[in-house]
N, C-alpha and C. Protein backbone atom coordinates (compact mmCIF):
# COMPACT_ATOMS: atom_id res chain seq x y z
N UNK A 1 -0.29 -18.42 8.11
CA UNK A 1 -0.30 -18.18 9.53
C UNK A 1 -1.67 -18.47 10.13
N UNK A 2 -2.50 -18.20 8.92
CA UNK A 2 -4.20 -18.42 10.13
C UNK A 2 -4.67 -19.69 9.15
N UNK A 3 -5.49 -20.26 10.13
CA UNK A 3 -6.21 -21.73 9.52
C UNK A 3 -7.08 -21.45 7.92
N UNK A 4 -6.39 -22.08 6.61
CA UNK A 4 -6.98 -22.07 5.65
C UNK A 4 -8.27 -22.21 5.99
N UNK A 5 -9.05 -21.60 4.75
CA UNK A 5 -10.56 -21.95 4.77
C UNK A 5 -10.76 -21.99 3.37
N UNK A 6 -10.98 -23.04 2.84
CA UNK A 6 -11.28 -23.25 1.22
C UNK A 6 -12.71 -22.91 0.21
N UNK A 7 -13.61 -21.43 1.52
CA UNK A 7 -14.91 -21.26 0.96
C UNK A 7 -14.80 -20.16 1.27
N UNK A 8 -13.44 -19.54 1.62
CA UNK A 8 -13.85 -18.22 2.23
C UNK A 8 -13.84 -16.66 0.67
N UNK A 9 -14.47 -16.10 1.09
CA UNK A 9 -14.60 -14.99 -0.42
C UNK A 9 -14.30 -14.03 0.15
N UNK A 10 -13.41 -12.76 -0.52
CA UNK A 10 -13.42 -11.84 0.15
C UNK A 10 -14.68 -10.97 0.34
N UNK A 11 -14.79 -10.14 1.38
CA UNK A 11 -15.76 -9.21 1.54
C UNK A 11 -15.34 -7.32 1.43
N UNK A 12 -16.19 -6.68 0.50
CA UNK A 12 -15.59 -5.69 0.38
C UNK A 12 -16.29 -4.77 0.56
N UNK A 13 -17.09 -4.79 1.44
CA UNK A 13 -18.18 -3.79 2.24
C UNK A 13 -17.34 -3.13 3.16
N UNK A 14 -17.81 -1.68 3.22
CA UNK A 14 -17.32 -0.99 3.74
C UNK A 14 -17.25 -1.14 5.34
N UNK A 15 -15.42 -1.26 6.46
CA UNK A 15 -15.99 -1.21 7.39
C UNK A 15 -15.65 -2.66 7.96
N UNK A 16 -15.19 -3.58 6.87
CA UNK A 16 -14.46 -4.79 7.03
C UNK A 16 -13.38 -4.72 7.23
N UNK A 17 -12.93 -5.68 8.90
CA UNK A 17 -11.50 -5.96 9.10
C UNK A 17 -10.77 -7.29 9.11
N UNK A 18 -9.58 -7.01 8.09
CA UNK A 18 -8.95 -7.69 7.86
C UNK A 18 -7.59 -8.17 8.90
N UNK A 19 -6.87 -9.30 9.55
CA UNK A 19 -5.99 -9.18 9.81
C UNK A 19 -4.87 -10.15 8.74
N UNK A 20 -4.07 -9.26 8.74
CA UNK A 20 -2.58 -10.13 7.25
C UNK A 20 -1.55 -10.77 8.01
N UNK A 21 -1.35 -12.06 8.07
CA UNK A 21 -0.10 -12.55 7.79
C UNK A 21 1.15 -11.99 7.04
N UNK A 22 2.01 -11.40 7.92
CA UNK A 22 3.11 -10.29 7.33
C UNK A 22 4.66 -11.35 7.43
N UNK A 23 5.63 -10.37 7.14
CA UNK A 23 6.87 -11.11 6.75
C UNK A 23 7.21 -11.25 8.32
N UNK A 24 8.15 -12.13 8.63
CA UNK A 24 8.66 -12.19 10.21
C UNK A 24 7.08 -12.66 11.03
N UNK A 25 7.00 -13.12 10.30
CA UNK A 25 5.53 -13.57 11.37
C UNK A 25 4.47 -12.57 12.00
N UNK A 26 4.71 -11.40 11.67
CA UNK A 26 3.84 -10.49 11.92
C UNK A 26 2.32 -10.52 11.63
N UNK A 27 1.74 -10.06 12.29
CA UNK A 27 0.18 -10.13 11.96
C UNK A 27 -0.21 -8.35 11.54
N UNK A 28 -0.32 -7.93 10.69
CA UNK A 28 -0.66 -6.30 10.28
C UNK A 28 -2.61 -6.68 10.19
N UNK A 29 -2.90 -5.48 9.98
CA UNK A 29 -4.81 -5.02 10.22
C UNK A 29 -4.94 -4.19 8.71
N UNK A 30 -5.90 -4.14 7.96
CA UNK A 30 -6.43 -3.36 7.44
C UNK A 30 -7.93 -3.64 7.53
N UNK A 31 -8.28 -2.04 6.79
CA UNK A 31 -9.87 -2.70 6.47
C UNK A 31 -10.48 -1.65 5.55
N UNK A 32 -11.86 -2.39 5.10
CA UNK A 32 -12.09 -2.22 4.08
C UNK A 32 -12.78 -0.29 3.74
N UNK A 33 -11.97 0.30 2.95
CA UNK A 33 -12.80 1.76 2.90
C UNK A 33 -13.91 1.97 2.32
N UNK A 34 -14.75 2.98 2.07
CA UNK A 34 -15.76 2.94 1.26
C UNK A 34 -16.02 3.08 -0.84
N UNK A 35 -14.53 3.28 -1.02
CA UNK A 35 -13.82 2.93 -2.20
C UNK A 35 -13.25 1.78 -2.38
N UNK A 36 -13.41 0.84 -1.02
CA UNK A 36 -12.75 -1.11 -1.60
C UNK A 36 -11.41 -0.74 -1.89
N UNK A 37 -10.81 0.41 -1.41
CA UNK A 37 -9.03 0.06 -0.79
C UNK A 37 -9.13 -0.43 0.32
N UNK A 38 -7.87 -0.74 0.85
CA UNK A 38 -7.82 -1.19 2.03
C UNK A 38 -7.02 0.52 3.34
N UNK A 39 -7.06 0.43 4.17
CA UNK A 39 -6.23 1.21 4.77
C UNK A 39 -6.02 0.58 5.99
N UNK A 40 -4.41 0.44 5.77
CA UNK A 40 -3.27 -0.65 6.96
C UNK A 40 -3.03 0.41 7.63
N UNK A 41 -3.28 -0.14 9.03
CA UNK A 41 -3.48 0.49 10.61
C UNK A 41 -1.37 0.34 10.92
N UNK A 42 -0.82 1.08 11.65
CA UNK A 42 1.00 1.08 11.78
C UNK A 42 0.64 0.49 13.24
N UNK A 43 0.28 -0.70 13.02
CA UNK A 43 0.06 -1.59 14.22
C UNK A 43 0.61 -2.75 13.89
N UNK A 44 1.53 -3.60 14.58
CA UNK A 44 1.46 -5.18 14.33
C UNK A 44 1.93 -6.01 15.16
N UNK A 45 1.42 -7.25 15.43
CA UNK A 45 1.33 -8.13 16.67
C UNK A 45 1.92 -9.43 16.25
N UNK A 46 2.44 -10.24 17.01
CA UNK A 46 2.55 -11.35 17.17
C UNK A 46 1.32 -12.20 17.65
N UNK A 47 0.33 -11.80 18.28
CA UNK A 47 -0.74 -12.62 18.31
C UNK A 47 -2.11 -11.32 17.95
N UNK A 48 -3.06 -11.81 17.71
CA UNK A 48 -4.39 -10.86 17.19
C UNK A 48 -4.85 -9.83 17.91
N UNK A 49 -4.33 -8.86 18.07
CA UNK A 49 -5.39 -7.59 18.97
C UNK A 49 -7.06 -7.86 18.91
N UNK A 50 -6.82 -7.08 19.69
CA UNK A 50 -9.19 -6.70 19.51
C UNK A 50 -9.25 -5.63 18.72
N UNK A 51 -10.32 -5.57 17.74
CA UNK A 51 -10.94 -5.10 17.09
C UNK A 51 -10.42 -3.28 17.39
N UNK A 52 -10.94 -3.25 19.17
CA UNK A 52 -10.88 -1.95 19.35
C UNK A 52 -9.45 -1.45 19.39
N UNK A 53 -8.57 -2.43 19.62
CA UNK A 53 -7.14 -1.88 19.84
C UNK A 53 -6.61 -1.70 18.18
N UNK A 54 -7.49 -2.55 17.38
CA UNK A 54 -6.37 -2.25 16.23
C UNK A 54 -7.49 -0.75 15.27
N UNK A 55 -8.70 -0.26 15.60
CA UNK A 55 -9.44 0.39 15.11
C UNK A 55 -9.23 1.65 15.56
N UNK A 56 -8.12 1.90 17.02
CA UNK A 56 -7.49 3.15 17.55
C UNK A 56 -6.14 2.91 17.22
N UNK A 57 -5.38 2.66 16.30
CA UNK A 57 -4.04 2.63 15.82
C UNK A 57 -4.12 3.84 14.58
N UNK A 58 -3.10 4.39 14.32
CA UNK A 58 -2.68 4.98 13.80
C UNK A 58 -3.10 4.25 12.53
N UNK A 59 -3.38 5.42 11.19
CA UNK A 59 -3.43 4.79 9.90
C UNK A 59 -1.95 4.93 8.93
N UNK A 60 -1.70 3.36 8.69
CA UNK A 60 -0.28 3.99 8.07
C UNK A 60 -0.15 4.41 6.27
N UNK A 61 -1.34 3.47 5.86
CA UNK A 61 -1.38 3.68 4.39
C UNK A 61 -2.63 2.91 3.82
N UNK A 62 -3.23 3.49 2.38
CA UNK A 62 -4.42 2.99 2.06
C UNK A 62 -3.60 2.80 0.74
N UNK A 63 -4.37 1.40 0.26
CA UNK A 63 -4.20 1.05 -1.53
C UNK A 63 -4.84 0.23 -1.76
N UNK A 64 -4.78 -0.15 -3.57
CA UNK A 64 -6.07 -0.60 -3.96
C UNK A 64 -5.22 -2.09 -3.67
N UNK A 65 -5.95 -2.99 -3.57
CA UNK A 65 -5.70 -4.45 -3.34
C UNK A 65 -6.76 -5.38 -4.37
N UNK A 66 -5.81 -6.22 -5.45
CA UNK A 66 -6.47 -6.86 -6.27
C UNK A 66 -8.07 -7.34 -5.57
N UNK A 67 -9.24 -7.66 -6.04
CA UNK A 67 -10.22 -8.15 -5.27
C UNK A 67 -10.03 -9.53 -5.15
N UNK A 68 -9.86 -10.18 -6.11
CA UNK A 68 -9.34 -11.71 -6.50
C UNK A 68 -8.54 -12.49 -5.93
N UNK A 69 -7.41 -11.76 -5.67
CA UNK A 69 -6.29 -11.68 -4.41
C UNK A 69 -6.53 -12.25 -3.43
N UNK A 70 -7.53 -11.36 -2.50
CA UNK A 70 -8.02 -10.80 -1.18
C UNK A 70 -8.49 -12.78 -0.78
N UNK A 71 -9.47 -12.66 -1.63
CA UNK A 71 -9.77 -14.27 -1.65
C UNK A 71 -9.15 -15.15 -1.61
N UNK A 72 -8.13 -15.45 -2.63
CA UNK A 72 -6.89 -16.26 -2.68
C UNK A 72 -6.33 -16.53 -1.03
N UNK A 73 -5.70 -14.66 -0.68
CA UNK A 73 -5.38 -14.73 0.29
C UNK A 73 -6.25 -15.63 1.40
N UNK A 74 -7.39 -15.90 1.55
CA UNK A 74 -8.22 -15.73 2.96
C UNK A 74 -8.33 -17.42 2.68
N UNK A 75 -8.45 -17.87 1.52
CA UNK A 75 -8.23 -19.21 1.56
C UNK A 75 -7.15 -19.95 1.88
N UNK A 76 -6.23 -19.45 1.49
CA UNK A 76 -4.88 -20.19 1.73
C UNK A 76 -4.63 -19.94 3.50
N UNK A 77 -5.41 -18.40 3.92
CA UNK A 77 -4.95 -18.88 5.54
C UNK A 77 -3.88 -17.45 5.70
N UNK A 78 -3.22 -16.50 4.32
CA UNK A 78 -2.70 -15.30 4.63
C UNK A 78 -3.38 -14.40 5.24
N UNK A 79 -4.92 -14.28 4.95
CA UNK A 79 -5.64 -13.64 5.70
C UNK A 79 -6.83 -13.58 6.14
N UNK A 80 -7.28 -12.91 7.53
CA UNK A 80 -8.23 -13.54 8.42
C UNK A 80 -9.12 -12.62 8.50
N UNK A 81 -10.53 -12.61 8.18
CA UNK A 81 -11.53 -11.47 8.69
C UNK A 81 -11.84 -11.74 9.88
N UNK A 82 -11.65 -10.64 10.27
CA UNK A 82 -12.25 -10.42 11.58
C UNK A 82 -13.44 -9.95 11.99
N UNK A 83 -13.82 -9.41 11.30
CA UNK A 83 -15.72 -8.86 11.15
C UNK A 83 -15.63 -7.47 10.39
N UNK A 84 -17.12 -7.30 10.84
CA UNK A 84 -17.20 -5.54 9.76
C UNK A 84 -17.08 -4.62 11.14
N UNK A 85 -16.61 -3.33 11.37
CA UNK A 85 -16.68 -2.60 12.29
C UNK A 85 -17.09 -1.24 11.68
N UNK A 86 -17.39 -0.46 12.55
CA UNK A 86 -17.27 1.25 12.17
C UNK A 86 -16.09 1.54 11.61
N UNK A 87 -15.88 2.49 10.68
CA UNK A 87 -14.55 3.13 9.84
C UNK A 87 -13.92 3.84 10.83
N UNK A 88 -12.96 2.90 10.72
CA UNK A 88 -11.93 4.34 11.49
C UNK A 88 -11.66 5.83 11.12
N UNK A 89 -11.55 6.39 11.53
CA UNK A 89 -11.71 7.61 11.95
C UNK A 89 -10.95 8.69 10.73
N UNK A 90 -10.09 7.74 10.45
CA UNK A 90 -8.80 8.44 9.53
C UNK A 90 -9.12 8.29 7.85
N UNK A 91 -10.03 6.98 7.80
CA UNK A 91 -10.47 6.67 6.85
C UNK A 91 -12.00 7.25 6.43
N UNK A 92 -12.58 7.84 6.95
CA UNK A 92 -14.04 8.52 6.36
C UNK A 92 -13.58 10.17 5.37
N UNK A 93 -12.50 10.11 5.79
CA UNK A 93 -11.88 11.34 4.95
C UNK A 93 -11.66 10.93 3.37
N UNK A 94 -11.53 11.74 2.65
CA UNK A 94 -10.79 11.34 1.23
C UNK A 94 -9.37 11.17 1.11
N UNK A 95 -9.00 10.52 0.49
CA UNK A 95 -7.16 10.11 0.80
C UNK A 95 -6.84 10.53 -0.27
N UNK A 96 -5.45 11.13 -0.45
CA UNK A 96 -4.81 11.68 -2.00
C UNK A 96 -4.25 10.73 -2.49
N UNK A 97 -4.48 10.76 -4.19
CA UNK A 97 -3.53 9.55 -4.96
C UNK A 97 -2.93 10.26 -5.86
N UNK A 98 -1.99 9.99 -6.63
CA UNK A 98 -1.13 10.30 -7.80
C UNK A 98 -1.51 9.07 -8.84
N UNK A 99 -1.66 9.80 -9.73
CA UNK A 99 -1.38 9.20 -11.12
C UNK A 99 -0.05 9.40 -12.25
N UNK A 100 0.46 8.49 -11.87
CA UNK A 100 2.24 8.49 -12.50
C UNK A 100 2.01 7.98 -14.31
N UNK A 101 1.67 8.53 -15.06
CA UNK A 101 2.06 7.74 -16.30
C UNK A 101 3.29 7.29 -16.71
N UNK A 102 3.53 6.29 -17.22
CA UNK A 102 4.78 5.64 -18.12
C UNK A 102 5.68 6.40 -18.55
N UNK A 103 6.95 6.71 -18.31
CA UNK A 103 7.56 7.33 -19.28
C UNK A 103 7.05 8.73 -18.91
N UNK A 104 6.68 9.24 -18.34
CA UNK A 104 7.03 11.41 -17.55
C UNK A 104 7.12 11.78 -16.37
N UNK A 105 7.50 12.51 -16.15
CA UNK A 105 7.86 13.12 -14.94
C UNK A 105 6.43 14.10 -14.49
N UNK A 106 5.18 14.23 -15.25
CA UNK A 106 4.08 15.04 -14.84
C UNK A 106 2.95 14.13 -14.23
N UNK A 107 2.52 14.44 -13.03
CA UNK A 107 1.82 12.97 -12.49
C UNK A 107 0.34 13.92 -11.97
N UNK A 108 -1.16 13.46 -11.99
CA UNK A 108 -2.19 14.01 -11.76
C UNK A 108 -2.65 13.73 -10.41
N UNK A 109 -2.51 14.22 -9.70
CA UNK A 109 -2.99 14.11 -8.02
C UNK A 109 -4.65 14.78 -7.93
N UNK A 110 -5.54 13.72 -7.14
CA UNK A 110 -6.39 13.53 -6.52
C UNK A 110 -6.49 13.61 -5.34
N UNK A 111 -6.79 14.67 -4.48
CA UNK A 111 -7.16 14.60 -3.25
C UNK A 111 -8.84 14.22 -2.89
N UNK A 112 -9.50 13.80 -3.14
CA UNK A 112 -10.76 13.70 -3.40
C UNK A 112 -12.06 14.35 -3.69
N UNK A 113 -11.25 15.87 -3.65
CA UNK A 113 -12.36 16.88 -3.88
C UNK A 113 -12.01 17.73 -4.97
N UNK A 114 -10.14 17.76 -5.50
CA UNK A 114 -9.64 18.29 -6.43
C UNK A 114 -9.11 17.70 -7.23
N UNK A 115 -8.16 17.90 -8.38
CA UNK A 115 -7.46 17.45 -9.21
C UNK A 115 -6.86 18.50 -10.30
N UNK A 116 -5.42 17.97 -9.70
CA UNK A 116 -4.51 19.38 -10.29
C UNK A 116 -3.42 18.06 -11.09
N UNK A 117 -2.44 19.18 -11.94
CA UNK A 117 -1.66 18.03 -12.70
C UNK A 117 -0.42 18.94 -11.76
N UNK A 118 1.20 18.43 -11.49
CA UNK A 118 2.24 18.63 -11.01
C UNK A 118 3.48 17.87 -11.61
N UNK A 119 4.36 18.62 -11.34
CA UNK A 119 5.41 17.04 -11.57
C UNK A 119 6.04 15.92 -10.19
N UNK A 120 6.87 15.01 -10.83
CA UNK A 120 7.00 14.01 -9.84
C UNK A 120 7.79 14.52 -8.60
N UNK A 121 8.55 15.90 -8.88
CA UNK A 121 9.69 16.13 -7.82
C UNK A 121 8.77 17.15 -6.65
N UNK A 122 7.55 17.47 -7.07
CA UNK A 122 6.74 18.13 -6.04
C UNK A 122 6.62 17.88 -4.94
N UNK A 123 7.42 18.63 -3.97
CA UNK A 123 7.46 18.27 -2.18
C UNK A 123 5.62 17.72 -1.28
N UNK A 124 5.18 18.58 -2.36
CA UNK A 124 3.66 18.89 -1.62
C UNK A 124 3.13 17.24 -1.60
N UNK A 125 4.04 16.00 -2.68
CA UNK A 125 3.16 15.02 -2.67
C UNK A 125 3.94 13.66 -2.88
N UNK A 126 5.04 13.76 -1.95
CA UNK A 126 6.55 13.20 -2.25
C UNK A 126 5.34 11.68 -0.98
N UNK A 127 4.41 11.89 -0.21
CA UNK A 127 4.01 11.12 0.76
C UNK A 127 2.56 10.57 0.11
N UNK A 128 1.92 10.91 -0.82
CA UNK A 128 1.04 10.55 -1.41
C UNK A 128 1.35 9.10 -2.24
N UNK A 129 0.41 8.31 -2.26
CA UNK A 129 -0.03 6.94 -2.77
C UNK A 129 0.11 7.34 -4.01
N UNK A 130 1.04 6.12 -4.93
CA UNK A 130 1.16 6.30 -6.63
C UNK A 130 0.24 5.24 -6.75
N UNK A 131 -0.91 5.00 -7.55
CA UNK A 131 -2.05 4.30 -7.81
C UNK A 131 -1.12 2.86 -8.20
N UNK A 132 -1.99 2.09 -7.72
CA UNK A 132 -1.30 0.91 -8.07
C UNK A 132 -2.50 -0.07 -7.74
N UNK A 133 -2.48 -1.22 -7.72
CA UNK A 133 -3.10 -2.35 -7.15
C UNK A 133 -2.17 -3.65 -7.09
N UNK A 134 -2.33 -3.93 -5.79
CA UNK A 134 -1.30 -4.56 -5.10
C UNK A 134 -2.51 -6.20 -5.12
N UNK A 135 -0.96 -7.32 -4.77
CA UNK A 135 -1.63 -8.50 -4.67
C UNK A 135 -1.40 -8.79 -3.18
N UNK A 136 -2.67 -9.31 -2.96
CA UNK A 136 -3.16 -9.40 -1.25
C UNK A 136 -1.67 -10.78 -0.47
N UNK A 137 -1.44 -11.49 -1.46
CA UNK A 137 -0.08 -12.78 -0.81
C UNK A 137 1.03 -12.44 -1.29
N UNK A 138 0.92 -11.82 -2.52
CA UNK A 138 2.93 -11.58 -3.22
C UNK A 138 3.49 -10.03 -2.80
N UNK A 139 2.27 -9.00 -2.57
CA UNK A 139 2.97 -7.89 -2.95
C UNK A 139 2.63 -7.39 -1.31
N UNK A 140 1.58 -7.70 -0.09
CA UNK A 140 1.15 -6.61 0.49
C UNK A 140 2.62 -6.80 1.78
N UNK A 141 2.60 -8.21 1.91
CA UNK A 141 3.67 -8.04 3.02
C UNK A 141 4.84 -7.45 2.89
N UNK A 142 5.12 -7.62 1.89
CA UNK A 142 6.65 -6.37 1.91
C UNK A 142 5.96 -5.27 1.96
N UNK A 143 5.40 -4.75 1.14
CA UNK A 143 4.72 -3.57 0.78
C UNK A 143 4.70 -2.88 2.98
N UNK A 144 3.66 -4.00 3.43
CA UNK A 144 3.51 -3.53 4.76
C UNK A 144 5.09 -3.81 5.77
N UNK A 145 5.91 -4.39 5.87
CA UNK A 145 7.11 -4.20 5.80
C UNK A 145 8.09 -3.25 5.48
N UNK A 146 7.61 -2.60 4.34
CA UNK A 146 8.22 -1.21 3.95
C UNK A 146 7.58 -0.03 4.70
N UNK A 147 6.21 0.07 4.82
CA UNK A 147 5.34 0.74 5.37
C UNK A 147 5.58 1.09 6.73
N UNK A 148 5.83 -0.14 7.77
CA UNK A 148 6.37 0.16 9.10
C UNK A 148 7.59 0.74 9.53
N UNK A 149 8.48 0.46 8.58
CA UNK A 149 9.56 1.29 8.53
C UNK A 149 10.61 0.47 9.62
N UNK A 150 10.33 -0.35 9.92
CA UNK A 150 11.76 -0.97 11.34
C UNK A 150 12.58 -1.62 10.59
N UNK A 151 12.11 -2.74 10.19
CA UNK A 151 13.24 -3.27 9.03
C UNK A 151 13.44 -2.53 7.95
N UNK A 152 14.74 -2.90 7.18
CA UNK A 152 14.81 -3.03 5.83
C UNK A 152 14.02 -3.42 4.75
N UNK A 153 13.10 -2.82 4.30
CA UNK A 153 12.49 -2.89 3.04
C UNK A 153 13.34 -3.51 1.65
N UNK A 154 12.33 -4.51 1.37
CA UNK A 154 13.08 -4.73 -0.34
C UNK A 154 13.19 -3.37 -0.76
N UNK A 155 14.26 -3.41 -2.03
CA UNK A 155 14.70 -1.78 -2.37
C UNK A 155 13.13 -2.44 -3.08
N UNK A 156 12.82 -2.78 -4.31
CA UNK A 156 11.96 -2.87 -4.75
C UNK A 156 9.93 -2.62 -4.84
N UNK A 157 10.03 -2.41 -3.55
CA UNK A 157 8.91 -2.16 -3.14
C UNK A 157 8.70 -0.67 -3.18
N UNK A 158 7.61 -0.40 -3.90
CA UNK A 158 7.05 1.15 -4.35
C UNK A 158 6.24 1.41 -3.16
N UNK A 159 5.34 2.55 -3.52
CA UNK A 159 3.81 3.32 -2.96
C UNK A 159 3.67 4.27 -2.91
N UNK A 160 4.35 4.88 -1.76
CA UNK A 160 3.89 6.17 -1.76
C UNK A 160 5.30 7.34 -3.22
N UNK A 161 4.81 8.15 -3.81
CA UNK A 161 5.84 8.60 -4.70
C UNK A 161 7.26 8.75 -4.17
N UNK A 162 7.70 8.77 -3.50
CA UNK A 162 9.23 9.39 -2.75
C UNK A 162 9.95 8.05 -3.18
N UNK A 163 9.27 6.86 -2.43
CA UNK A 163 9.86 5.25 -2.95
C UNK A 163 9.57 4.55 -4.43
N UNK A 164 8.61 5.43 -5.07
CA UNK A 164 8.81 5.17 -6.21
C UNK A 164 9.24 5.29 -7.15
N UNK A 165 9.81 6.67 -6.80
CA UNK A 165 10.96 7.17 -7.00
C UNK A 165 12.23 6.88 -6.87
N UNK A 166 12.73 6.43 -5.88
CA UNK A 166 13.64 5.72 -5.48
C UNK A 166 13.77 4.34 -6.31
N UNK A 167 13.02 3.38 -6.44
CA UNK A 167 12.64 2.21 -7.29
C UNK A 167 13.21 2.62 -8.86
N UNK A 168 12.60 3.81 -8.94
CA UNK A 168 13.07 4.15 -10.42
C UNK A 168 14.53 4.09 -10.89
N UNK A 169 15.22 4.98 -9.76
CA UNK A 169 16.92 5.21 -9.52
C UNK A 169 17.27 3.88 -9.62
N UNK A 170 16.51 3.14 -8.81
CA UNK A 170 17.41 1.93 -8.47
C UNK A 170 17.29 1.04 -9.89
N UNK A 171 16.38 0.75 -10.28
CA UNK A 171 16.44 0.08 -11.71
C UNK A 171 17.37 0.97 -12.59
N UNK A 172 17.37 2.39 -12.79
CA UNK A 172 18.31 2.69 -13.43
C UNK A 172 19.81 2.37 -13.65
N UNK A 173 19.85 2.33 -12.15
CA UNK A 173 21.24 1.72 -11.73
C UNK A 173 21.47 0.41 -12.04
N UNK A 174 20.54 -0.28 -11.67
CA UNK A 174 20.75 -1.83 -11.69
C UNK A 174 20.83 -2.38 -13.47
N UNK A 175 19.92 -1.38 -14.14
CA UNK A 175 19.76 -2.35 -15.22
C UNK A 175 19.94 -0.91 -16.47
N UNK A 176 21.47 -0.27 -16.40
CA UNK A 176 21.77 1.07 -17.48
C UNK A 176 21.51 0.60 -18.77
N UNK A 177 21.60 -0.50 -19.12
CA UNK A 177 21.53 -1.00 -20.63
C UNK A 177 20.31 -1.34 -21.40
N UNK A 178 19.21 -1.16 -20.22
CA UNK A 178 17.57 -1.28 -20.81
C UNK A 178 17.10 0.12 -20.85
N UNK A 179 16.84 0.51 -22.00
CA UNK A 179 16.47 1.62 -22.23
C UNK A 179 15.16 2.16 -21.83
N UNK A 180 14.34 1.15 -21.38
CA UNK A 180 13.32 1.36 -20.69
C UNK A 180 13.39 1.83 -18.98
N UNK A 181 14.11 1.40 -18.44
CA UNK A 181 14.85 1.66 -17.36
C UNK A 181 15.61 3.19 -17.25
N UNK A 182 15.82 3.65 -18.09
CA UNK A 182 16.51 5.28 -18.15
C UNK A 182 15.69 6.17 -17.57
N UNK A 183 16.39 7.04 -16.57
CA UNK A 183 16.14 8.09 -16.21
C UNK A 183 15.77 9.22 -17.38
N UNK A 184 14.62 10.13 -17.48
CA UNK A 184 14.49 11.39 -18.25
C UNK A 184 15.50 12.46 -17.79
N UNK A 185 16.21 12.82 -19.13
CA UNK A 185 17.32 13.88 -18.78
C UNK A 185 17.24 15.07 -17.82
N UNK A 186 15.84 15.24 -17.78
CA UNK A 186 15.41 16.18 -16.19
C UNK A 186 14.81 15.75 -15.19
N UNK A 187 15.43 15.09 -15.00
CA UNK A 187 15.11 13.69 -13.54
C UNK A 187 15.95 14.28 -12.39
N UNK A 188 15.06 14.65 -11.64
CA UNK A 188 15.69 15.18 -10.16
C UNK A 188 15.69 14.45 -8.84
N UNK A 189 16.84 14.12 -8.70
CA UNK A 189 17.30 13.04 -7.94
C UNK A 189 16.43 12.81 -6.65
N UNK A 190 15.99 12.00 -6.19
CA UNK A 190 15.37 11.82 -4.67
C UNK A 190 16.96 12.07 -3.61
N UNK A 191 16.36 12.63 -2.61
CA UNK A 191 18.11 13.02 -1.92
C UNK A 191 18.76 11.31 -1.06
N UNK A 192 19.85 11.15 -1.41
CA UNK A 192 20.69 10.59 -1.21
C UNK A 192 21.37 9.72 -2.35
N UNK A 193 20.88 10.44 -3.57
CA UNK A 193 20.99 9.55 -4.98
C UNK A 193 22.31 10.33 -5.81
């Protein structure tokens, strides 16, 4: 969507804004935190806001984004810096993550000042980020697609635990004969499952 540039590198200083080439032609915003996630603004345009309009939007979600990616992306033209600005407002805070291991239902949440262990069906963190690192051209536009919530989301697309959860069900379903794919016999359903 934006004019390739075949020298461009990503920048991951804190305070950098990004705008993404999204699915449906959408243009989504993130920018860069002081941990080099990104955190995507629940803003998106058909042509480029200003800086200030997309830096007073609502924050819809922060994750880690390959660094390697980011570049890829900005060369090929998926995505456009727009400069470095002040941190938005939502982002100078610490953001909570989950740590999901392979194979259990007990996942370690980080709010940035604590760290407690829980399990996966815990209400308190059904909206919290499951650690991941996402690729800036294959994975963020659905990802931000799922995130806005208007369309239909690939079922496939994870993040925050509630949908990754959901993801889980759904491979269960889709694929009963890979045993890797099985639900743990105390697997508590996400509601509508």
């Amino acid at each position: 969507m934006f004019r390739a540039n075949p020298t461009a590198r990503a920048d991951l200083k804190s305070g950098t804004l990004y705008a993404i080439s999204g699915e449906a032609h959408w243009i989504y915003y993130g920018q860069v935190t002081p941990d080099k996630r990104i955190g995507f603004f629940h803003r998106r345009d058909h042509e480029l806001a200003s800086p200030f309009e997309i830096l007073s939007s609502q924050l819809m979600a922060v994750v880690g984004v390959a660094y390697p990616s980011i570049t890829r992306a900005l060369r090929s033209g998926a995505w456009f810096k727009l400069g470095r600005f002040a941190l938005a407002d939502d982002l100078l805070m610490p953001l909570p993550m989950v740590q999901w291991p392979v194979g259990t239902l007990s996942v370690g949440v980080s709010d940035g000042t604590h760290e407690y262990d829980t399990r996966v069906e815990d209400p308190a963190i059904q909206n919290m980020e499951v650690m991941a690192v996402w690729d800036a051209e294959h994975h963020i536009p659905a990802r931000l697609t799922a995130d806005f919530g208007q369309e239909e989301a690939a079922w496939h697309v994870g993040g925050p635990v509630w949908r990754a959860r959901k993801v889980k069900e759904e491979n269960a379903h889709r694929f009963p004969d890979a045993p890797w794919h099985k639900l743990p016999d105390d697997w508590v359903p996400t509601n509508g499952s």
